[in-house]
N, C-alpha and C. Protein backbone atom coordinates (compact mmCIF):
# COMPACT_ATOMS: atom_id res chain seq x y z
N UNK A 1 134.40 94.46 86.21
CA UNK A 1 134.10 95.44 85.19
C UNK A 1 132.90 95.03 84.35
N UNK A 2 132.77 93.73 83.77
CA UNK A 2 131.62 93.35 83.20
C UNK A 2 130.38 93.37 83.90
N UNK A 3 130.57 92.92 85.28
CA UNK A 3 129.32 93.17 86.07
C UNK A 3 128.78 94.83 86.29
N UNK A 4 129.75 95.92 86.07
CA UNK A 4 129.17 97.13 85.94
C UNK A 4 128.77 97.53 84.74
N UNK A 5 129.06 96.89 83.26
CA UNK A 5 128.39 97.00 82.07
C UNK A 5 127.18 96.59 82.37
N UNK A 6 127.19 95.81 82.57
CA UNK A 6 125.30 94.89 83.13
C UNK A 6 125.10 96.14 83.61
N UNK A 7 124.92 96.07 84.22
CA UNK A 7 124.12 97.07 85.12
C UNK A 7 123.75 98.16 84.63
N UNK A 8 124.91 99.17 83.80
CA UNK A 8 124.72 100.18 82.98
C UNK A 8 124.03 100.08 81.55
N UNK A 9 124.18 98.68 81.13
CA UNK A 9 123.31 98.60 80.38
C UNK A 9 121.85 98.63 80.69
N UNK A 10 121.36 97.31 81.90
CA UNK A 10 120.27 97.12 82.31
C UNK A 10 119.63 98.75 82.47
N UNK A 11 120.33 99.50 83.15
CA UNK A 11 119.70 100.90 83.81
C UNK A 11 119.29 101.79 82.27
N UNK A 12 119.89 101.33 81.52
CA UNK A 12 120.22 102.46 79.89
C UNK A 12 118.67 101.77 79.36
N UNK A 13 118.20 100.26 79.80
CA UNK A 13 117.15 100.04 78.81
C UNK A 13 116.08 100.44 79.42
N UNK A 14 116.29 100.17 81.08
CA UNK A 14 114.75 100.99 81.57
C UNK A 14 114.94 102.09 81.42
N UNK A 15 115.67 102.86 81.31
CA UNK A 15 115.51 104.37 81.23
C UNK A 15 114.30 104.48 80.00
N UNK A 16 115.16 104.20 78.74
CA UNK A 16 114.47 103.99 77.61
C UNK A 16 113.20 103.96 77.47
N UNK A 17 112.84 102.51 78.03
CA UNK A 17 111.27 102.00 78.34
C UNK A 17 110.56 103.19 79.03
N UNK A 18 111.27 103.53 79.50
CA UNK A 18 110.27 104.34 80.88
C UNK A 18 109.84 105.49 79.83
N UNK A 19 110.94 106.45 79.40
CA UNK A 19 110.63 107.48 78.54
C UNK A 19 109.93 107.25 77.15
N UNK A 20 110.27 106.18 77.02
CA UNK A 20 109.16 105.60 75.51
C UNK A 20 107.89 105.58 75.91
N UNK A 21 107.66 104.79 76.95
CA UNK A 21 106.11 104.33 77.44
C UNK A 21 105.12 105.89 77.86
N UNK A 22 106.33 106.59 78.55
CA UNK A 22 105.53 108.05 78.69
C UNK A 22 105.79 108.96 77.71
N UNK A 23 106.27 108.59 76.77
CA UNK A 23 105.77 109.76 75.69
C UNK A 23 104.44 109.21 74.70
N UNK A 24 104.45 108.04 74.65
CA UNK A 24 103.46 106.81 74.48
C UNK A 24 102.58 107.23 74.70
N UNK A 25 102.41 107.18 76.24
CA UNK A 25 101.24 107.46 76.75
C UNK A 25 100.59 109.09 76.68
N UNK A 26 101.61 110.13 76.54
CA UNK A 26 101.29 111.11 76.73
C UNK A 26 100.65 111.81 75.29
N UNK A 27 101.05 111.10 74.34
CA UNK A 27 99.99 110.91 72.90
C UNK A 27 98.51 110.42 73.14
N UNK A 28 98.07 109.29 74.07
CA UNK A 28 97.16 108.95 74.24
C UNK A 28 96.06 109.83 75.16
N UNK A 29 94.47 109.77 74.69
CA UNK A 29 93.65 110.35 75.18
C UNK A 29 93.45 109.93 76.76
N UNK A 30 93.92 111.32 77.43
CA UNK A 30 93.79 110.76 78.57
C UNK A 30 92.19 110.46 79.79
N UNK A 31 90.79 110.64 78.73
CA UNK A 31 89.90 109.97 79.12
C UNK A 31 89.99 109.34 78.54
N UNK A 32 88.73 108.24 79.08
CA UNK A 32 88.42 106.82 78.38
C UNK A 32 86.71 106.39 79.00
N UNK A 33 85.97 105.49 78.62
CA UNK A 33 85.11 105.30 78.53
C UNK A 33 84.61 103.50 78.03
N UNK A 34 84.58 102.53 79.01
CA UNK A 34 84.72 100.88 78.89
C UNK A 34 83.66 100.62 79.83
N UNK A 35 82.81 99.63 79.00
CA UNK A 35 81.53 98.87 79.43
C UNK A 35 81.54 97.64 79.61
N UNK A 36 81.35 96.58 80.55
CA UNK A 36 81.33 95.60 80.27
C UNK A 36 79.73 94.95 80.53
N UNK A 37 79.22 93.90 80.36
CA UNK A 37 77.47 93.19 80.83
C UNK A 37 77.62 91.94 81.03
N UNK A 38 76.95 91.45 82.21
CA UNK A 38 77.26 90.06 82.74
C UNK A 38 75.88 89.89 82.88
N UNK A 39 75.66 88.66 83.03
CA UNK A 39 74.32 88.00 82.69
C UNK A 39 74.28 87.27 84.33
N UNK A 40 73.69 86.98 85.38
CA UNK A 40 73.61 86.47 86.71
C UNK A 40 72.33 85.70 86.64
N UNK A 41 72.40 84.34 87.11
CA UNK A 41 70.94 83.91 87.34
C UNK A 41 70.02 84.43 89.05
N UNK A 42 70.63 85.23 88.90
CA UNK A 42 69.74 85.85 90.52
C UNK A 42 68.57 86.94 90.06
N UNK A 43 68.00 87.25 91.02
CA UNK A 43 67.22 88.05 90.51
C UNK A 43 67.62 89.02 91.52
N UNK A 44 67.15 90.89 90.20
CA UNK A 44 67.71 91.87 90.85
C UNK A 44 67.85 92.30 92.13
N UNK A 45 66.97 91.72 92.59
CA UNK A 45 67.04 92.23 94.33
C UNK A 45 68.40 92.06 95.14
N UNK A 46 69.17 90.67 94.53
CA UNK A 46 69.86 89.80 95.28
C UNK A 46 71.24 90.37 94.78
N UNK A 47 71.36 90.67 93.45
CA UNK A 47 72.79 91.30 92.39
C UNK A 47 72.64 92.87 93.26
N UNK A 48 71.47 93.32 93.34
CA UNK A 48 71.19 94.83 93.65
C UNK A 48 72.35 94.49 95.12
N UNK A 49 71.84 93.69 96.25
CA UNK A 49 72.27 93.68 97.31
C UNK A 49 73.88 93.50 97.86
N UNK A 50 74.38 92.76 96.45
CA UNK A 50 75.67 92.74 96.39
C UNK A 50 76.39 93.76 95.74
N UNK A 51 76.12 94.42 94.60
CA UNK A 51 76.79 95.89 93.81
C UNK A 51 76.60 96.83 95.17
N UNK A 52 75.75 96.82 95.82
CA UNK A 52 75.64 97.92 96.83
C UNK A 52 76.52 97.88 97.65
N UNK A 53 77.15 96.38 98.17
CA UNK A 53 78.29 96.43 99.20
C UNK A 53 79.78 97.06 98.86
N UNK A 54 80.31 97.89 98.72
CA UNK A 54 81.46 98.18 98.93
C UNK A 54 82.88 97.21 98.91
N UNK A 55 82.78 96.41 99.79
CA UNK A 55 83.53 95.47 100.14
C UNK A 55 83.88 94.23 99.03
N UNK A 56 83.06 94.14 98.13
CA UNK A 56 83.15 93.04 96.99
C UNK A 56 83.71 93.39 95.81
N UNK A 57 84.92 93.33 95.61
CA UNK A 57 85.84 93.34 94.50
C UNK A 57 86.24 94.74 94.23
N UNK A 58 86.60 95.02 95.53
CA UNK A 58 87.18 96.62 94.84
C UNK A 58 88.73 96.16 95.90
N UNK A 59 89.51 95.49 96.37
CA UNK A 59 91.05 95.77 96.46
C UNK A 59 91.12 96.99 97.50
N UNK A 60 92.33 97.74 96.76
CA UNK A 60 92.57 98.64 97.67
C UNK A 60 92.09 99.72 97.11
N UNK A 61 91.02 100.15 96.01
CA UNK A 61 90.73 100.90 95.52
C UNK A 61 89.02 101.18 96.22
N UNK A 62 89.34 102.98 96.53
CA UNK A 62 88.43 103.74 97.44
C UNK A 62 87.36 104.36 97.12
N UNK A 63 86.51 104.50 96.63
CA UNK A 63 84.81 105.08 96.08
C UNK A 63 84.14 105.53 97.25
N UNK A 64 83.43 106.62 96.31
CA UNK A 64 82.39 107.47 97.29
C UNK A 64 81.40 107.16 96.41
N UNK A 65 79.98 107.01 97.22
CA UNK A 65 79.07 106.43 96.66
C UNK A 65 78.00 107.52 95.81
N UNK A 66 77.65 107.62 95.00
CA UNK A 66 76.44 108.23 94.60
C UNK A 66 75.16 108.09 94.91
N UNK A 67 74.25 109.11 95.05
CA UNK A 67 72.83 108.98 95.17
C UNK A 67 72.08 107.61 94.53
N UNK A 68 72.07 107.05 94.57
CA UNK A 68 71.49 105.36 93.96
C UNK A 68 70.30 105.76 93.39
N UNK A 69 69.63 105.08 92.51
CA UNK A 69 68.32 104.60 92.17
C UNK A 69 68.07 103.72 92.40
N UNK A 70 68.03 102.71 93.54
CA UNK A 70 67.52 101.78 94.17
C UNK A 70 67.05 100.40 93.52
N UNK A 71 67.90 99.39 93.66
CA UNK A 71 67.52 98.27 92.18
C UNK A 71 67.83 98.89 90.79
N UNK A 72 68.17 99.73 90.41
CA UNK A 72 68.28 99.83 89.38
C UNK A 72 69.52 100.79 88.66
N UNK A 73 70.01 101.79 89.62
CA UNK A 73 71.18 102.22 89.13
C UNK A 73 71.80 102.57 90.24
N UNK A 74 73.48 102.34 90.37
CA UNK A 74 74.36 102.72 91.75
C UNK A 74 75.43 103.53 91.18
N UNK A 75 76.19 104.46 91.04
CA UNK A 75 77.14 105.52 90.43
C UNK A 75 78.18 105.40 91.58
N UNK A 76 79.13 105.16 91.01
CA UNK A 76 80.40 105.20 92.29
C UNK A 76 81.78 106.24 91.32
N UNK A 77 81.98 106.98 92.48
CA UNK A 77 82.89 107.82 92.30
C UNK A 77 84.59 107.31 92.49
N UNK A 78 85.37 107.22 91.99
CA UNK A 78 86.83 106.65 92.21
C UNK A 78 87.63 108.23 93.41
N UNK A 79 87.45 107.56 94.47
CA UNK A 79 87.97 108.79 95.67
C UNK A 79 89.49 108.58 96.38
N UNK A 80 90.11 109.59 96.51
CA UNK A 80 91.51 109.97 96.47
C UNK A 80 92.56 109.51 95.72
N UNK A 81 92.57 109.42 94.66
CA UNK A 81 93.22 109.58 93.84
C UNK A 81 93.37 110.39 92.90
N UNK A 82 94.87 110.71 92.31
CA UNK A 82 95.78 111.71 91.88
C UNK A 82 95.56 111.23 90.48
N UNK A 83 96.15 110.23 90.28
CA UNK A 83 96.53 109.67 88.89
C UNK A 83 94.85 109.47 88.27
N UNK A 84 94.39 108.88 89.03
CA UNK A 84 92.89 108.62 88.02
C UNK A 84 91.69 109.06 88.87
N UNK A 85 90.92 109.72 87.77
CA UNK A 85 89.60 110.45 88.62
C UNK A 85 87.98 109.50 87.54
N UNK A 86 87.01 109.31 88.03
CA UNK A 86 86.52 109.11 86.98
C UNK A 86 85.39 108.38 87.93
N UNK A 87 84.22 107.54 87.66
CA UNK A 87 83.16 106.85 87.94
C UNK A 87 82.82 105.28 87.84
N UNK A 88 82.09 104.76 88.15
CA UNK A 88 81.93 103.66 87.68
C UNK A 88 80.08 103.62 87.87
N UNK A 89 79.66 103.49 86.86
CA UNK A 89 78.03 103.15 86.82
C UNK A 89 77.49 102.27 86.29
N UNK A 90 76.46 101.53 87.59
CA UNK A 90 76.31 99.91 87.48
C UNK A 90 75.01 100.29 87.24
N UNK A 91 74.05 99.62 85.83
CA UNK A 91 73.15 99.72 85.73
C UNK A 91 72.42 98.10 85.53
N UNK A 92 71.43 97.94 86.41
CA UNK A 92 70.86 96.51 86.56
C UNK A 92 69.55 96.49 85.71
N UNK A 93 69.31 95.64 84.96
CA UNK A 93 67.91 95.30 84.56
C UNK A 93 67.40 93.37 84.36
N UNK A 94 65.92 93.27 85.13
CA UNK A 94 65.37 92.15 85.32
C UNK A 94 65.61 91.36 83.76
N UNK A 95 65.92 90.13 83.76
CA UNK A 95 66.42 89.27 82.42
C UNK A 95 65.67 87.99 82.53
N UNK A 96 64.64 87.86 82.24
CA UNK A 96 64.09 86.37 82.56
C UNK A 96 64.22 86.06 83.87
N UNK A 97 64.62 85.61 84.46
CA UNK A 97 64.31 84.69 85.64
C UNK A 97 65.90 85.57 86.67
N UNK A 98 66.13 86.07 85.90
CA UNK A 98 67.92 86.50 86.72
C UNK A 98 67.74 88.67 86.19
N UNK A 99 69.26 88.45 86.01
CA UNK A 99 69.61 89.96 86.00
C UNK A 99 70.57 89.96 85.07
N UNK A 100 70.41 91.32 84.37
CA UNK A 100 71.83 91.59 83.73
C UNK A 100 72.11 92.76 84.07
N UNK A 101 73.47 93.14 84.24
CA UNK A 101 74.01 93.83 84.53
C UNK A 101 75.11 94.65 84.04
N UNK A 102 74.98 95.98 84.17
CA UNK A 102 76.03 96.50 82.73
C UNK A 102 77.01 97.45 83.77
N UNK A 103 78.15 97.75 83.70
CA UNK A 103 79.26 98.41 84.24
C UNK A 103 79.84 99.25 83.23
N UNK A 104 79.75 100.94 83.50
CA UNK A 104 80.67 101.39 82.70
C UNK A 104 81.71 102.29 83.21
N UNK A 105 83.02 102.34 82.98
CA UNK A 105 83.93 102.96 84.02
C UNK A 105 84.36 103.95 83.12
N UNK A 106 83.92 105.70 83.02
CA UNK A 106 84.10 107.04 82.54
C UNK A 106 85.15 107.24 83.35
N UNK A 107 86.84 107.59 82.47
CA UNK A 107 87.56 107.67 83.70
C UNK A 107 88.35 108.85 82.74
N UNK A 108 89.66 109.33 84.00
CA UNK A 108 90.60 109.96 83.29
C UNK A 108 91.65 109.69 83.95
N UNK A 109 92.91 109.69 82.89
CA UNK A 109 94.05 109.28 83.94
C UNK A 109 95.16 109.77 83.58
N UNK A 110 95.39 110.35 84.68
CA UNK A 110 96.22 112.04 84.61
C UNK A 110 97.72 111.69 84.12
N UNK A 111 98.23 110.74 84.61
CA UNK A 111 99.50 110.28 84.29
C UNK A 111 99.32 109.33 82.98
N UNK A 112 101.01 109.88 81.95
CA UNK A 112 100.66 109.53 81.08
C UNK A 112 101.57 108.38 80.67
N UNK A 113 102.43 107.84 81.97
CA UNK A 113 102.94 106.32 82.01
C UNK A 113 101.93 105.83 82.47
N UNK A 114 100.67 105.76 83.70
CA UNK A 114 99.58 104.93 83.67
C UNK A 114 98.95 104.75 82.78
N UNK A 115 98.53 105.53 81.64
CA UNK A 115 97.68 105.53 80.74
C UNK A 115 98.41 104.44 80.10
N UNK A 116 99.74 104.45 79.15
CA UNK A 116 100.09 103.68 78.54
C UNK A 116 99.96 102.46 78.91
N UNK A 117 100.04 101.54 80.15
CA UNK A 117 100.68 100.89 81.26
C UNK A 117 98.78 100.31 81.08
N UNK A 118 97.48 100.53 81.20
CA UNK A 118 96.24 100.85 81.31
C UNK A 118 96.10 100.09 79.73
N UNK A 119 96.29 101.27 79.03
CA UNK A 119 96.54 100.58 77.40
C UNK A 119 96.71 99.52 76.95
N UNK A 120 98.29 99.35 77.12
CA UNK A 120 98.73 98.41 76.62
C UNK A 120 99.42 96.88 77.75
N UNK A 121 99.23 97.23 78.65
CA UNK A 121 99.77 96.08 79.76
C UNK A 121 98.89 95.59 80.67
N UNK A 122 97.73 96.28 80.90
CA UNK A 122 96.83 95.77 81.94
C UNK A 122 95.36 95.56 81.19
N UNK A 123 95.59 96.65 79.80
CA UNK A 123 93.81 96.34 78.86
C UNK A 123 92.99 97.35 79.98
N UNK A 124 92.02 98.02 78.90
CA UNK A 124 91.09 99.15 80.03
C UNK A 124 90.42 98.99 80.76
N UNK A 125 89.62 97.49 80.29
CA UNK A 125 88.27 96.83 80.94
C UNK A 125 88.65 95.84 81.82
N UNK A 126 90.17 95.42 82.09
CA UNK A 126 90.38 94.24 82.91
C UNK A 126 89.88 94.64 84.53
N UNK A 127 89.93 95.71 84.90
CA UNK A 127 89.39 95.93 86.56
C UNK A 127 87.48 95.98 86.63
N UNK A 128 86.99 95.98 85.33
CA UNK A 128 85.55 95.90 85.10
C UNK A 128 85.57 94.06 85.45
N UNK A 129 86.44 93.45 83.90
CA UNK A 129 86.09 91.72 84.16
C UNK A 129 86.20 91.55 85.53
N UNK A 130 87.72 91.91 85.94
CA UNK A 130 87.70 91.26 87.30
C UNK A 130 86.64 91.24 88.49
N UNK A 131 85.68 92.47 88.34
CA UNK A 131 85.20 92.76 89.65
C UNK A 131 83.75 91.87 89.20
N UNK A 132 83.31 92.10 87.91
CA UNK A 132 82.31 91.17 87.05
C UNK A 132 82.81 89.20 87.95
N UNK A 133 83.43 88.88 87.59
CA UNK A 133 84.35 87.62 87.94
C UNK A 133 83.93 87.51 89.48
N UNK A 134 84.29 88.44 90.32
CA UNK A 134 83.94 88.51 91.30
C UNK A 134 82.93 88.52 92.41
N UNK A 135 82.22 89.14 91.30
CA UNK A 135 80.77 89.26 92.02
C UNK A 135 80.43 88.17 91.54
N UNK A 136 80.19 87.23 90.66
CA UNK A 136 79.78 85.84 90.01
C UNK A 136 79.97 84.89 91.20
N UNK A 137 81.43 84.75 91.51
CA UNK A 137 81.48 84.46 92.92
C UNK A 137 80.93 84.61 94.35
N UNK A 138 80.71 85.14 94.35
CA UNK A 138 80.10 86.38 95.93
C UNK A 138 78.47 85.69 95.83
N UNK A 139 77.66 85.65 94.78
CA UNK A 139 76.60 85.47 94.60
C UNK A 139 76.02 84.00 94.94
């Protein structure tokens, strides 16, 4: 009998959570708009050659590419997905001897337990650091 209180309790608090977090979230603006700028000692040609690959720090997450400006700006579209629609635009400029590089991810996100979840558990800009982090590596 106590082991089915557990349980009914456990189930009574996620319920809770779940419906807190999405009414939470469903207060919150569901665009958003996060920049991050990393500083690389390469020069643009070489940062250009890596933002262009696809394959470097994007996971399981799918983009369609935009018309480029060549060295200098790449626009990626966030493709098939439901929950979040939105862009990511990598703008490069020559920095002394290297590159800097600025990322900004214009998004919207339709669900309003992701949003919260985005907010408050994962931070907006953490899939910007990470891929920033990443490419540092790659280079």
């Amino acid at each position: 009998m106590i082991g089915f209180v557990v349980v009914l309790m456990l189930f009574a608090v996620t319920l809770t959570f779940l419906a807190t977090a999405t009414f939470v979230g469903s207060r919150l603006p569901a665009a958003h708009r996060v920049s991050r700028t990393a500083r690389y000692a390469e020069p643009v040609t070489r940062v250009w050659e890596a933002v262009s690959d696809p394959r470097i720090g994007f996971g399981a997450q799918r983009f369609e590419q935009a018309t480029p400006v060549p060295g200098r700006v790449l626009i990626r579209r966030i493709a098939g997905e439901a929950a979040l629609q939105g862009t990511w635009t990598y703008e490069l400029e020559p920095d002394g001897s290297g590159t800097r590089l600025t990322i900004t991810e214009d998004a919207e996100i339709r669900s309003a337990l992701f949003r919260f979840v985005s907010r408050f558990a994962l931070g907006r800009g953490r899939s910007l650091d990470t891929y920033l982090e990443t490419l540092r590596r790659s280079l």
